[in-house]
N, C-alpha and C. Protein backbone atom coordinates (compact mmCIF):
# COMPACT_ATOMS: atom_id res chain seq x y z
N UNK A 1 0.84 -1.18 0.00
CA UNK A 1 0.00 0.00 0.00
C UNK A 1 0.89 1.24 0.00
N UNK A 2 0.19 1.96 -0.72
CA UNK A 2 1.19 3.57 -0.87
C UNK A 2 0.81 4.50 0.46
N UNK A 3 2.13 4.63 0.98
CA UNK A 3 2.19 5.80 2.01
C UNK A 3 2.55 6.35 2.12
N UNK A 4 2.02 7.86 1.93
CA UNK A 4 2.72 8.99 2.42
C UNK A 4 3.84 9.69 2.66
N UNK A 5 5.12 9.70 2.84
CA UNK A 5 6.09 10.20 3.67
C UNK A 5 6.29 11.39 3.65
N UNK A 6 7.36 11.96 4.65
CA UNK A 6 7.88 13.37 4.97
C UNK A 6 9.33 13.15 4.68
N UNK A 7 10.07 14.05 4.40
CA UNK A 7 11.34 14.32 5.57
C UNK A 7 12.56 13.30 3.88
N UNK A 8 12.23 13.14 2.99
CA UNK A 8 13.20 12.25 2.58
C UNK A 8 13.89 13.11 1.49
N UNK A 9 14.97 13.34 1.50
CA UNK A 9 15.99 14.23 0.86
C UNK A 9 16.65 13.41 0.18
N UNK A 10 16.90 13.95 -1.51
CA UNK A 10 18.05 13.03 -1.94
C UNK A 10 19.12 14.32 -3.22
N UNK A 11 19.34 13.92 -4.18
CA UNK A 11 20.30 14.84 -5.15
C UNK A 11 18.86 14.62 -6.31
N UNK A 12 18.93 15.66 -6.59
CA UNK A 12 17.74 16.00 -7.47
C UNK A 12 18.53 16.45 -8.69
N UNK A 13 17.19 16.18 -10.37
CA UNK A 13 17.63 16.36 -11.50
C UNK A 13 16.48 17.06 -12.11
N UNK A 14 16.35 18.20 -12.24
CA UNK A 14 15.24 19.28 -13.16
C UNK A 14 14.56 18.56 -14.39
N UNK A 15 13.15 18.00 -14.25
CA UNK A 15 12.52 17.42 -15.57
C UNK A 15 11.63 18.51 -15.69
N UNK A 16 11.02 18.57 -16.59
CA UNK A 16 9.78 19.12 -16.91
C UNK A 16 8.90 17.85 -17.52
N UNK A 17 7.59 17.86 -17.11
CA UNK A 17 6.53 16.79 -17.72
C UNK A 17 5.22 17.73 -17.91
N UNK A 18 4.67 16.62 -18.90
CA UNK A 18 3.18 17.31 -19.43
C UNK A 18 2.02 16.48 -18.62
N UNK A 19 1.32 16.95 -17.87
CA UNK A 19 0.10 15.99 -16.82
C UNK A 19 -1.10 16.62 -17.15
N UNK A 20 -2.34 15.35 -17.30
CA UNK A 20 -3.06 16.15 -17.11
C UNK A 20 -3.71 16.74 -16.37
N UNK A 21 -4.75 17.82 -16.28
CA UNK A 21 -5.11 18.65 -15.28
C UNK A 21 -5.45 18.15 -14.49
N UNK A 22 -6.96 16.99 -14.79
CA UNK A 22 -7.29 16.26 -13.51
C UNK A 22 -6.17 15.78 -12.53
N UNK A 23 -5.51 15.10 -13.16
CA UNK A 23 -4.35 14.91 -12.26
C UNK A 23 -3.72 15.48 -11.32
N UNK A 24 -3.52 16.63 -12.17
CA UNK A 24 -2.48 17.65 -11.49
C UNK A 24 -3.12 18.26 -9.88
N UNK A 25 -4.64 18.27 -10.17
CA UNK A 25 -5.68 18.74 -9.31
C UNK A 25 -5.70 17.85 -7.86
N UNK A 26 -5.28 16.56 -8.10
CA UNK A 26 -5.51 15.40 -7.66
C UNK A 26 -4.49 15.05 -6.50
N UNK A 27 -3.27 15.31 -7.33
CA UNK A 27 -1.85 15.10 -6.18
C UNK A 27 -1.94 16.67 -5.74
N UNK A 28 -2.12 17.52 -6.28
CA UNK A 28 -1.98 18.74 -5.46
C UNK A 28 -2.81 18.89 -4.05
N UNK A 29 -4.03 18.14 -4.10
CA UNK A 29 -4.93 18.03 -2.86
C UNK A 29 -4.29 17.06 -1.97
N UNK A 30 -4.08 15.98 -2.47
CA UNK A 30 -2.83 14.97 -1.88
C UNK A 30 -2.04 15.66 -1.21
N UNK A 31 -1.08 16.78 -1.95
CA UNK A 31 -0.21 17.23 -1.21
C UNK A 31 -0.03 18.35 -0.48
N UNK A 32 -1.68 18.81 -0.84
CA UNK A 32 -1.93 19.99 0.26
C UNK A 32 -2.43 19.54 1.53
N UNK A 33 -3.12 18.30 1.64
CA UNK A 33 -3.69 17.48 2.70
C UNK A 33 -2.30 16.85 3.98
N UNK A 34 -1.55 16.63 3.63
CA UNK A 34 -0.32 15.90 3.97
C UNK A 34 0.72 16.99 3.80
N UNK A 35 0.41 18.00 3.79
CA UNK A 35 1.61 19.33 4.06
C UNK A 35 3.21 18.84 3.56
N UNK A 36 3.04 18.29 2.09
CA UNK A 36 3.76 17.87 1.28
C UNK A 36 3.98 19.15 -0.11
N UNK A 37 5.20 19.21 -0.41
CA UNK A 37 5.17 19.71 -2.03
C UNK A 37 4.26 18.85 -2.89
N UNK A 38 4.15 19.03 -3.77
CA UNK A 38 3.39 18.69 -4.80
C UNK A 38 4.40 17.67 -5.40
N UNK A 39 5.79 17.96 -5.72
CA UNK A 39 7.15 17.34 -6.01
C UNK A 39 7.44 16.18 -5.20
N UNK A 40 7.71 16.78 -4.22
CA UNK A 40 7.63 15.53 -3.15
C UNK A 40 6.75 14.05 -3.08
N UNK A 41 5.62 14.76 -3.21
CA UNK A 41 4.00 13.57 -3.52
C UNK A 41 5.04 12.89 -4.77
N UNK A 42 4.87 13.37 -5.87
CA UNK A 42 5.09 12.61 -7.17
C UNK A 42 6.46 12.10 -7.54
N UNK A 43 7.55 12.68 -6.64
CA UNK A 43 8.29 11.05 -6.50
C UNK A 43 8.13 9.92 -5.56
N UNK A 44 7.38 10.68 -4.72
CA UNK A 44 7.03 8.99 -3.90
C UNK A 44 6.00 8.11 -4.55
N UNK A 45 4.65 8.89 -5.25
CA UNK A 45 4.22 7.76 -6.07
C UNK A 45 5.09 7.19 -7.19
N UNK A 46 6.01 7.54 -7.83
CA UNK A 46 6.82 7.17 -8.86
C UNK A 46 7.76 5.93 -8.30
N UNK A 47 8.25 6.34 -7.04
CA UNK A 47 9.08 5.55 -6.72
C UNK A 47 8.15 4.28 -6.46
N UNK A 48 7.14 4.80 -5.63
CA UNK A 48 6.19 3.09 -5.39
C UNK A 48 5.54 2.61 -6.56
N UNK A 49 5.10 3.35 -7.79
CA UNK A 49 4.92 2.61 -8.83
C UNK A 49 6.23 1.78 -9.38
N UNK A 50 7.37 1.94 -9.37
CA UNK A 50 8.04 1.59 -10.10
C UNK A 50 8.76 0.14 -9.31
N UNK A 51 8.59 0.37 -7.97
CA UNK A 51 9.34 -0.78 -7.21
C UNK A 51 7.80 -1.84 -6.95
N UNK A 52 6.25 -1.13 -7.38
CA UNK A 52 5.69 -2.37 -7.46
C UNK A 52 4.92 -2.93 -8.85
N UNK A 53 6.17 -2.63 -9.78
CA UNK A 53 5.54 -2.97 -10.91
C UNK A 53 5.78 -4.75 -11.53
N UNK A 54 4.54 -5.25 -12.02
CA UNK A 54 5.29 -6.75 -12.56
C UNK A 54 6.33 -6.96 -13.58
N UNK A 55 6.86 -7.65 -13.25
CA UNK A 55 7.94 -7.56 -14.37
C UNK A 55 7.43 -8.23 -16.05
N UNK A 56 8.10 -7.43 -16.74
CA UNK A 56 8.01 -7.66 -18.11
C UNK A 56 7.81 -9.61 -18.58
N UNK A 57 7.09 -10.53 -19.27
CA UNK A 57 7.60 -11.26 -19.54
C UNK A 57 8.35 -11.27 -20.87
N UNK A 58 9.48 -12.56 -21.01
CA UNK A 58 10.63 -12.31 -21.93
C UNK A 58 10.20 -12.62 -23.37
N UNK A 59 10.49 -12.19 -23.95
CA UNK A 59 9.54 -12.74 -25.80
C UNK A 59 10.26 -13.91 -26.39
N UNK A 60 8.96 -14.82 -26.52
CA UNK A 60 9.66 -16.29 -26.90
C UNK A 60 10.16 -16.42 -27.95
């Protein structure tokens, strides 16, 4: 289950991405609720999407 965090600092790299609005609307309440950046929110869902994703199968 995805949770939340505070407080986690690392070396950061400047992207720019295109989202859409609903979205954008979506983690921003997220991260106004949880006294989070908005930035913050969306690498922690990134990071938990990505460490709970299934893995690819291999092409026969």
């Amino acid at each position: 289950m995805f949770r939340i965090e505070k407080g986690k600092h690392k070396e950061y790299v400047i992207k720019s991405i295109r989202m859409p609005v609903d979205l954008v609307m979506k983690y921003q309440s997220l991260a106004d609720t949880n006294e989070l950046s908005f930035n913050a929110l969306i690498i922690q869902a990134l990071e938990y999407a990505v460490s709970h994703m299934e893995p690819e199968e291999e092409p026969k």
